[in-house]
N, C-alpha and C. Protein backbone atom coordinates (compact mmCIF):
# COMPACT_ATOMS: atom_id res chain seq x y z
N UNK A 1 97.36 104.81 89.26
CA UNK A 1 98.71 105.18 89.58
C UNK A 1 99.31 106.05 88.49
N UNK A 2 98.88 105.72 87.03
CA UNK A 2 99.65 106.31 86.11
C UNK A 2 98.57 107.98 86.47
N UNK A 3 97.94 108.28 86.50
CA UNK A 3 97.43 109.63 86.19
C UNK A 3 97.91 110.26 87.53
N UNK A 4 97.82 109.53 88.62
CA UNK A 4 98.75 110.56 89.70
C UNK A 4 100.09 110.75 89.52
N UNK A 5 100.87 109.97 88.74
CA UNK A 5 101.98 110.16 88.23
C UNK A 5 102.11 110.97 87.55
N UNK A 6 101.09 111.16 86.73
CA UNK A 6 101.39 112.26 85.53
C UNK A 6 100.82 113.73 86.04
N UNK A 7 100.03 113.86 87.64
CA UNK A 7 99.95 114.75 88.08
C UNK A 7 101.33 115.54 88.52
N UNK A 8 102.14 114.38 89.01
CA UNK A 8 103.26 115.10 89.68
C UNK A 8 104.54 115.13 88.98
N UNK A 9 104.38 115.15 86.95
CA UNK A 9 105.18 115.08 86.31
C UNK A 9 104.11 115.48 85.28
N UNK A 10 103.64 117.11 85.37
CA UNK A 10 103.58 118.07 84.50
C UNK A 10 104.21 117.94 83.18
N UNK A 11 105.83 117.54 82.79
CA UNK A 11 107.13 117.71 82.15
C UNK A 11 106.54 116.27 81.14
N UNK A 12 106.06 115.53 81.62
CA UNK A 12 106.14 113.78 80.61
C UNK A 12 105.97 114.51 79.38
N UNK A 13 106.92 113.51 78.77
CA UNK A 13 106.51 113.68 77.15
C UNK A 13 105.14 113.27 76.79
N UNK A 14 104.81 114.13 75.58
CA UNK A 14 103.53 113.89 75.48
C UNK A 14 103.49 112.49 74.90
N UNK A 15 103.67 111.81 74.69
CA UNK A 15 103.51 110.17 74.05
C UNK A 15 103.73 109.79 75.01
N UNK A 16 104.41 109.72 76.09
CA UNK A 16 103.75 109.31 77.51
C UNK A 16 103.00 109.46 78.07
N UNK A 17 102.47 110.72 78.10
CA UNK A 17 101.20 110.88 78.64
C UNK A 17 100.06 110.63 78.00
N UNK A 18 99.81 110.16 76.60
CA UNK A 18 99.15 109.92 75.53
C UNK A 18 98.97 108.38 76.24
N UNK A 19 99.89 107.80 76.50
CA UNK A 19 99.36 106.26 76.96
C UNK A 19 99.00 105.77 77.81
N UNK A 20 99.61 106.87 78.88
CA UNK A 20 99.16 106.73 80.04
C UNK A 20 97.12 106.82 80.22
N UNK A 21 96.89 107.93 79.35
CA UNK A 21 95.83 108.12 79.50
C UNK A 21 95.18 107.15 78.64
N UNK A 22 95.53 106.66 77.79
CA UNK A 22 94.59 105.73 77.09
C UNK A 22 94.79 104.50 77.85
N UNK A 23 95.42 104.44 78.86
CA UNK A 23 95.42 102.81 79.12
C UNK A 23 94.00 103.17 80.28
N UNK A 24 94.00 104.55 81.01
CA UNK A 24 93.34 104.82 81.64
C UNK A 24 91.82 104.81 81.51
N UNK A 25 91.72 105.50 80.41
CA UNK A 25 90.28 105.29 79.43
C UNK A 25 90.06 103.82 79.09
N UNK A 26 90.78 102.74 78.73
CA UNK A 26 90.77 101.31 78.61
C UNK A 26 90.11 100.56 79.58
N UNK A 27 90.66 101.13 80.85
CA UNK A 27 90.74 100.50 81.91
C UNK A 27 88.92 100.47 82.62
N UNK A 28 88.65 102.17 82.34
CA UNK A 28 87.53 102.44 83.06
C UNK A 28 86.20 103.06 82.11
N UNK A 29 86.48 102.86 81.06
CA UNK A 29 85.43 103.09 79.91
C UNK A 29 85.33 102.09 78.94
N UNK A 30 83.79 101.50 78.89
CA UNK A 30 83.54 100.13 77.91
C UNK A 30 82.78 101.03 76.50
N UNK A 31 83.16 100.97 75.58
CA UNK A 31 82.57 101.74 74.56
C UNK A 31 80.66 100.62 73.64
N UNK A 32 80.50 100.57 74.60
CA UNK A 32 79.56 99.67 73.76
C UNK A 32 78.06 100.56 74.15
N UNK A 33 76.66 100.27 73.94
CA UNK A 33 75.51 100.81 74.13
C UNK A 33 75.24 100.40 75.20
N UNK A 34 75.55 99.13 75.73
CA UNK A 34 75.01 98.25 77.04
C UNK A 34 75.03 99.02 77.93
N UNK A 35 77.13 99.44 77.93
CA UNK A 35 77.18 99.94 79.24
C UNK A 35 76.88 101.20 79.72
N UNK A 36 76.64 102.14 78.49
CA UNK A 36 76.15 103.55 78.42
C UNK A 36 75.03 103.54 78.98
N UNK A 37 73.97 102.89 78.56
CA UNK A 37 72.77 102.42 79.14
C UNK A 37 73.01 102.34 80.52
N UNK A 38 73.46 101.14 81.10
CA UNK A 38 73.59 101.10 82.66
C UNK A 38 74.03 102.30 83.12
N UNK A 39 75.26 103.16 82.47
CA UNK A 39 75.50 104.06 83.44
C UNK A 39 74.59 105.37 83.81
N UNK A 40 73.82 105.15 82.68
CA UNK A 40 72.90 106.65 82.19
C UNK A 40 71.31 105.76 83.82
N UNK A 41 71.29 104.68 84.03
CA UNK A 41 70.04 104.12 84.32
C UNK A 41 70.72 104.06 85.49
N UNK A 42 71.80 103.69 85.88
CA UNK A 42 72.64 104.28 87.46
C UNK A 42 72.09 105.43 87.69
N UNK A 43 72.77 106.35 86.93
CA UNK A 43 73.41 108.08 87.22
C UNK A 43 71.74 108.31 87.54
N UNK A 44 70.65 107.95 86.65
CA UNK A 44 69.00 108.42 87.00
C UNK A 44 68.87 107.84 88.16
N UNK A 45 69.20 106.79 88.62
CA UNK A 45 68.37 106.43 90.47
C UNK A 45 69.47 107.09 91.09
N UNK A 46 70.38 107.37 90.82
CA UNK A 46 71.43 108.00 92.27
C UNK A 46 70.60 109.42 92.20
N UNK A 47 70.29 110.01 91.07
CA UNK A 47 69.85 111.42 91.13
C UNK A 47 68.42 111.47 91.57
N UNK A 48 67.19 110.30 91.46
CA UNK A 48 66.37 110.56 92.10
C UNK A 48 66.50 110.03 93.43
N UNK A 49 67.33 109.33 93.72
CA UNK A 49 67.07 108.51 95.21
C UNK A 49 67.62 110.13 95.91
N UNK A 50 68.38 111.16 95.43
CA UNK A 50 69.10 112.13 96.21
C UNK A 50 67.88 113.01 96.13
N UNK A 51 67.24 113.33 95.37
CA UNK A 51 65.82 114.24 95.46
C UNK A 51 65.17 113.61 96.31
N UNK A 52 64.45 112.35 96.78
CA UNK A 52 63.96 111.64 97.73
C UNK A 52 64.25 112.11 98.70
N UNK A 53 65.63 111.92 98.93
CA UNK A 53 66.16 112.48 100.65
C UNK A 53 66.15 113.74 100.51
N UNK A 54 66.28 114.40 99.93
CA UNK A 54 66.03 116.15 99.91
C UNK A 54 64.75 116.29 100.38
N UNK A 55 63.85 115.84 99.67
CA UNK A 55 62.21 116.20 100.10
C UNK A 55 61.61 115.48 101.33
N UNK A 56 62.65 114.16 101.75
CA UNK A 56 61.98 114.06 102.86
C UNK A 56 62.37 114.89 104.15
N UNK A 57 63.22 115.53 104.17
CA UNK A 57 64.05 116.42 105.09
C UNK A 57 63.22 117.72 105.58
N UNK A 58 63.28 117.65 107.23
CA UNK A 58 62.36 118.92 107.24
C UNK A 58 63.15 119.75 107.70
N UNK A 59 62.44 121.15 107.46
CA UNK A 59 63.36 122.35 107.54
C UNK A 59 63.89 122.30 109.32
């Protein structure tokens, strides 16, 4: 909610928008190795499972 807010209020002071976005980054980024790991070992099967269906596809 806060970053569509701050889409449609260009004008926020910047220390508002400074918190807004860090609560945002809080919210949806874990800073540790674990989760970097999982996301990096996600992001590799979504990208090969999508080459899979590419190559099984006939012209």
């Amino acid at each position: 909610r806060g970053d569509h807010w701050l889409r449609l209020h260009p004008d926020a002071p910047d220390a508002l928008r400074a918190a807004i976005k860090a609560r945002l980054l809080a919210a949806f980024y874990v800073d540790t190795e674990e989760w970097k790991a999982k996301v990096v070992v996600q992001a590799r099967q979504a990208l090969l499972q999508a080459v899979a269906g590419l190559s099984s596809t006939s012209p």
